[in-house]
Each structure stands twice: as C-alpha cells, then as structure tokens.
C-alpha atoms as a PDB file:
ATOM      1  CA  UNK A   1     -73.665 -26.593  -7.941  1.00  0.00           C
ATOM      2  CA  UNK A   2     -69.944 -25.549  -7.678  1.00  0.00           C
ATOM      3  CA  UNK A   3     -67.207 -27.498  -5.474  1.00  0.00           C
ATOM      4  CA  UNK A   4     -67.508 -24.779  -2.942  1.00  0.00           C
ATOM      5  CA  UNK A   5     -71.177 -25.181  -2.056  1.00  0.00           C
ATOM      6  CA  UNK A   6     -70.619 -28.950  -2.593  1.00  0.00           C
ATOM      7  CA  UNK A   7     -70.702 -31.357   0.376  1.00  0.00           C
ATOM      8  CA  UNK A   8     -66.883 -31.929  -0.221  1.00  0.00           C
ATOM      9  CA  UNK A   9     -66.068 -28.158   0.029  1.00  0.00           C
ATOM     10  CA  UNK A  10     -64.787 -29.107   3.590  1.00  0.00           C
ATOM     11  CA  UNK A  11     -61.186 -30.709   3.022  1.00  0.00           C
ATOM     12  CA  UNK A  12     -62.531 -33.493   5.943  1.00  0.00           C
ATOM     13  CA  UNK A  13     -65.315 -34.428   4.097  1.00  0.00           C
ATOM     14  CA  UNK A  14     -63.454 -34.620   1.133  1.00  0.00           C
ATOM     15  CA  UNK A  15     -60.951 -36.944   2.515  1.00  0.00           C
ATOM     16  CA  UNK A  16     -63.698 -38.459   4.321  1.00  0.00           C
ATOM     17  CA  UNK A  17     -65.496 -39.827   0.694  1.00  0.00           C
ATOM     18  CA  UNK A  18     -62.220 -41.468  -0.329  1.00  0.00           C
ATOM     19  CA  UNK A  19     -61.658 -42.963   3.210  1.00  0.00           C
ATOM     20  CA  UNK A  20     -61.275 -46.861   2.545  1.00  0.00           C
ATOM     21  CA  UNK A  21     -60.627 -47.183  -0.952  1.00  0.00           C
ATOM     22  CA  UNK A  22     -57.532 -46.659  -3.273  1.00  0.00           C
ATOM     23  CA  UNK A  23     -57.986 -43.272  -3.856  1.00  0.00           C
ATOM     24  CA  UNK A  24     -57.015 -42.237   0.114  1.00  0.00           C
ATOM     25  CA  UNK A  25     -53.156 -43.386  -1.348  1.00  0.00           C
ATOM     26  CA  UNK A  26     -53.420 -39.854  -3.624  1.00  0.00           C
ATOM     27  CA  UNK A  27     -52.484 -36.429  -2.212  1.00  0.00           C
ATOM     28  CA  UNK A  28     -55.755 -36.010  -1.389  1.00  0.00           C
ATOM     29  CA  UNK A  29     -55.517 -31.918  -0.131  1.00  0.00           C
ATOM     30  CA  UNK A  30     -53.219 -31.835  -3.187  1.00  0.00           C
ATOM     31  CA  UNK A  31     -56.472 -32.656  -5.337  1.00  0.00           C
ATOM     32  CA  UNK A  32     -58.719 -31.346  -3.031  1.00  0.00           C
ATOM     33  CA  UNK A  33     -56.749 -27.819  -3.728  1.00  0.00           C
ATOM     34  CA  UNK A  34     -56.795 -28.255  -7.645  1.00  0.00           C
ATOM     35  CA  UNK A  35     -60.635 -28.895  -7.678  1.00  0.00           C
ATOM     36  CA  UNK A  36     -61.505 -25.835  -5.562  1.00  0.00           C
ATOM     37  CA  UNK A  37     -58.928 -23.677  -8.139  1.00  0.00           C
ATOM     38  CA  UNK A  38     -60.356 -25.208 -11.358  1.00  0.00           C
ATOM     39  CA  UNK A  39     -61.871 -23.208 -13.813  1.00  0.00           C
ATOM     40  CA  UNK A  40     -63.932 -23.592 -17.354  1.00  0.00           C
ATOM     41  CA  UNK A  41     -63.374 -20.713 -19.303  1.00  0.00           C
ATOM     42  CA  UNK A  42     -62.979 -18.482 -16.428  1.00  0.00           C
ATOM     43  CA  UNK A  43     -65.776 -19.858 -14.307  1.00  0.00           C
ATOM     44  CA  UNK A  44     -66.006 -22.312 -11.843  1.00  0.00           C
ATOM     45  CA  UNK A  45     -67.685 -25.471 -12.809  1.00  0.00           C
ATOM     46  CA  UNK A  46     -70.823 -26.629 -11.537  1.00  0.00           C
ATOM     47  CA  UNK A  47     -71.609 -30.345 -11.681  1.00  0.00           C
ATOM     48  CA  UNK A  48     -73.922 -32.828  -9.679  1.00  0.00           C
ATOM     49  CA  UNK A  49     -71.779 -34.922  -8.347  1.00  0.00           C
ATOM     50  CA  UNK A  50     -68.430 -33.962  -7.094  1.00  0.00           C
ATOM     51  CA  UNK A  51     -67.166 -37.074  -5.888  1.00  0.00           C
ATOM     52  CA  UNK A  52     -67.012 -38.456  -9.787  1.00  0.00           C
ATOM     53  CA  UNK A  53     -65.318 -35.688 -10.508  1.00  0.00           C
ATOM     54  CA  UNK A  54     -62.446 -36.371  -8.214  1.00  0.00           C
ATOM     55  CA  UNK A  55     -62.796 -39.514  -9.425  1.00  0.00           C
ATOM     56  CA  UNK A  56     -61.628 -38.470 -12.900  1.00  0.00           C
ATOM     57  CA  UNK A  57     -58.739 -36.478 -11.957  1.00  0.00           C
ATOM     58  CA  UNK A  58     -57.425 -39.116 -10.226  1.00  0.00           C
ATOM     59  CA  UNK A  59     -57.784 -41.478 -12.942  1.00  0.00           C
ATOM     60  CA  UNK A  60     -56.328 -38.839 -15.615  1.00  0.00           C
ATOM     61  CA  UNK A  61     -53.482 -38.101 -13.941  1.00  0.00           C
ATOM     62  CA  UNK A  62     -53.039 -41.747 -13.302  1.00  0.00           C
ATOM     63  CA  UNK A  63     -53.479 -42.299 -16.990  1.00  0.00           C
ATOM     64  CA  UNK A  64     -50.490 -40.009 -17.318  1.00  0.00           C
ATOM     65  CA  UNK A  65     -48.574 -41.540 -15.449  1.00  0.00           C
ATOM     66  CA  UNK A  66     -48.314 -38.232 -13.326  1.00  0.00           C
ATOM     67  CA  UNK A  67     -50.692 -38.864  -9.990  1.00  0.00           C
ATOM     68  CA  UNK A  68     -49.746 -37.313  -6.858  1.00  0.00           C
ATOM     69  CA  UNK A  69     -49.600 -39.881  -4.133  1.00  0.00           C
ATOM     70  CA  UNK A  70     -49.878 -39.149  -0.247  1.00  0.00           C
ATOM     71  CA  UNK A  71     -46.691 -38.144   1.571  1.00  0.00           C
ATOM     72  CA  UNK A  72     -45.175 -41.474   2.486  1.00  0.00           C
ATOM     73  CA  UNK A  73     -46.994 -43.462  -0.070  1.00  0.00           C
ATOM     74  CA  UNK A  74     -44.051 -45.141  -2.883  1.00  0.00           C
ATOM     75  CA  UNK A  75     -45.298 -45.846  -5.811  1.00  0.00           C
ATOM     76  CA  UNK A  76     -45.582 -48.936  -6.845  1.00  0.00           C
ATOM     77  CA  UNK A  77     -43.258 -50.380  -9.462  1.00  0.00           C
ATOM     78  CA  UNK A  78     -44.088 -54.134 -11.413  1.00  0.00           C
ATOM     79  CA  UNK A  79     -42.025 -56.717 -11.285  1.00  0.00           C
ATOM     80  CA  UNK A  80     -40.170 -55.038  -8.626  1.00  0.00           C
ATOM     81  CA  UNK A  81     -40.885 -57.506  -4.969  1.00  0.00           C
ATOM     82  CA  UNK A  82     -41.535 -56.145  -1.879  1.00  0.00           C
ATOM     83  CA  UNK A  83     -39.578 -53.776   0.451  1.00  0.00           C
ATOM     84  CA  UNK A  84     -36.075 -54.411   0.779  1.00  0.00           C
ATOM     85  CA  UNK A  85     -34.684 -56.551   3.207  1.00  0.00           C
ATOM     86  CA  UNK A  86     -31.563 -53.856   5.064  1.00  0.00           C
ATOM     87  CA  UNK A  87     -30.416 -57.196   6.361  1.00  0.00           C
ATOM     88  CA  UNK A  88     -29.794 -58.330   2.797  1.00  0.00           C
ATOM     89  CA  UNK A  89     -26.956 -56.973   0.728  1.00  0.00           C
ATOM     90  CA  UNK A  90     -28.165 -58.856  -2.357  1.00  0.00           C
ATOM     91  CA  UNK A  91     -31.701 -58.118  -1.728  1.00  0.00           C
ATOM     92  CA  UNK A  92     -33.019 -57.887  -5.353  1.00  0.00           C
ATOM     93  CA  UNK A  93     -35.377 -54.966  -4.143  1.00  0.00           C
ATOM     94  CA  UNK A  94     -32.213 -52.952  -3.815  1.00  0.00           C
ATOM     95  CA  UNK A  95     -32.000 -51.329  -7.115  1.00  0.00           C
ATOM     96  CA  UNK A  96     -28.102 -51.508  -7.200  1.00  0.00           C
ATOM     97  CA  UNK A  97     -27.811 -55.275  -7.930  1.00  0.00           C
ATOM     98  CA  UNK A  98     -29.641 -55.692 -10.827  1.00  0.00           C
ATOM     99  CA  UNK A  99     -31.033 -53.497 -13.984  1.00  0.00           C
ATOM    100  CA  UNK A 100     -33.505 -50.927 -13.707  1.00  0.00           C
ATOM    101  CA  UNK A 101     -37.196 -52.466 -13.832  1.00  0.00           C
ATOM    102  CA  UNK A 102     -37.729 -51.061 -17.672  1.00  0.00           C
ATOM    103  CA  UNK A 103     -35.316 -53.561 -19.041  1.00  0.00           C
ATOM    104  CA  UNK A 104     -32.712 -50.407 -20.256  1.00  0.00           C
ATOM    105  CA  UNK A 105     -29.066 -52.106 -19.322  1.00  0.00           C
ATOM    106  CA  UNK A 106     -26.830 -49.294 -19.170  1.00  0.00           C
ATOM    107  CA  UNK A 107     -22.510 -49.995 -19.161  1.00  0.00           C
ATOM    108  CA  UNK A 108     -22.809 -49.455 -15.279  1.00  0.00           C
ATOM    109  CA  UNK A 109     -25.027 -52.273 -14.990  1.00  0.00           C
ATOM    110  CA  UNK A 110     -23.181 -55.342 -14.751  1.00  0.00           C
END
C-alpha cells in the first residue's frame, strides 16, 4: 500500500509509532513530510510496513551523519560532558577553554 493509505498517513499517528523510543528525538514531521513526497521512478512507493521504512531513513541519514533532530534536541557530541555549568567560567563543556572535540588544535587554541 502507499504511505498515504498507510496507518501513519496521519502525522499523529506517525509521531504516535515513534512515541517512547529514540527515534521521537528526530524531526519527526520533517520525516514524516519526506516519506509522504518520496517517489520511485516517478511513483509513489508501496510497501507493507511503513514504520520500517521510517526506520531506515532515520538510520541513513544517521549513517550520514546528516539526521534531522527535533527542534530543541542538541546533538550529542562524545567525549564532550554534560551541559555546561553558566556558573562555571572554566566549565570544560564550554567550548572556549579547550580544543574542539575532533582533536584539530588550531593557533587560537591555546
């Protein structure tokens, strides 16, 4: 069947499905919007099940490195602790006192 005659054609239901697990941290009308749009050579898909679908555009664009998170979700960065402390000047979250989390040390970091 295609997405539109799916049981996640309904953006709530959609969200719904992803409710609880780490996928609700994605832009989930974002991806909700680029399923309903996609295409195979100029038609729109049909497949089973829907929800595995979504599933694997999540985890591509994760993959690439290029996922769209929820408004007000940061993404999260290794090696990097937890939020920064305002309190703190020399709060090690605060990217200004120390190099950037990649290991690249440019003159301007001391």
């Amino acid at each position: 069947m295609s997405f539109d005659q799916s049981e996640l054609a309904r953006y709530e239901d959609f969200a719904a499905a992803f409710e609880g697990t780490d996928y609700a941290l994605a832009d989930l009308r974002f991806y909700h919007a680029k399923i309903s749009a996609w295409r195979q050579k100029g038609e729109p898909p049909r497949r089973r099940d829907w929800r595995a679908t979504a599933i694997q555009f999540f985890l591509n664009d994760a993959h690439d490195n290029r996922l769209k998170l929820a408004p007000g979700v940061s993404p999260h960065q290794p090696g990097r602790p937890g939020p920064a402390d305002p309190a703190d000047p020399a709060d090690p979250a605060d990217p200004g006192t120390r190099p950037a989390a990649t290991g690249y040390r440019s003159r301007y970091d001391s």
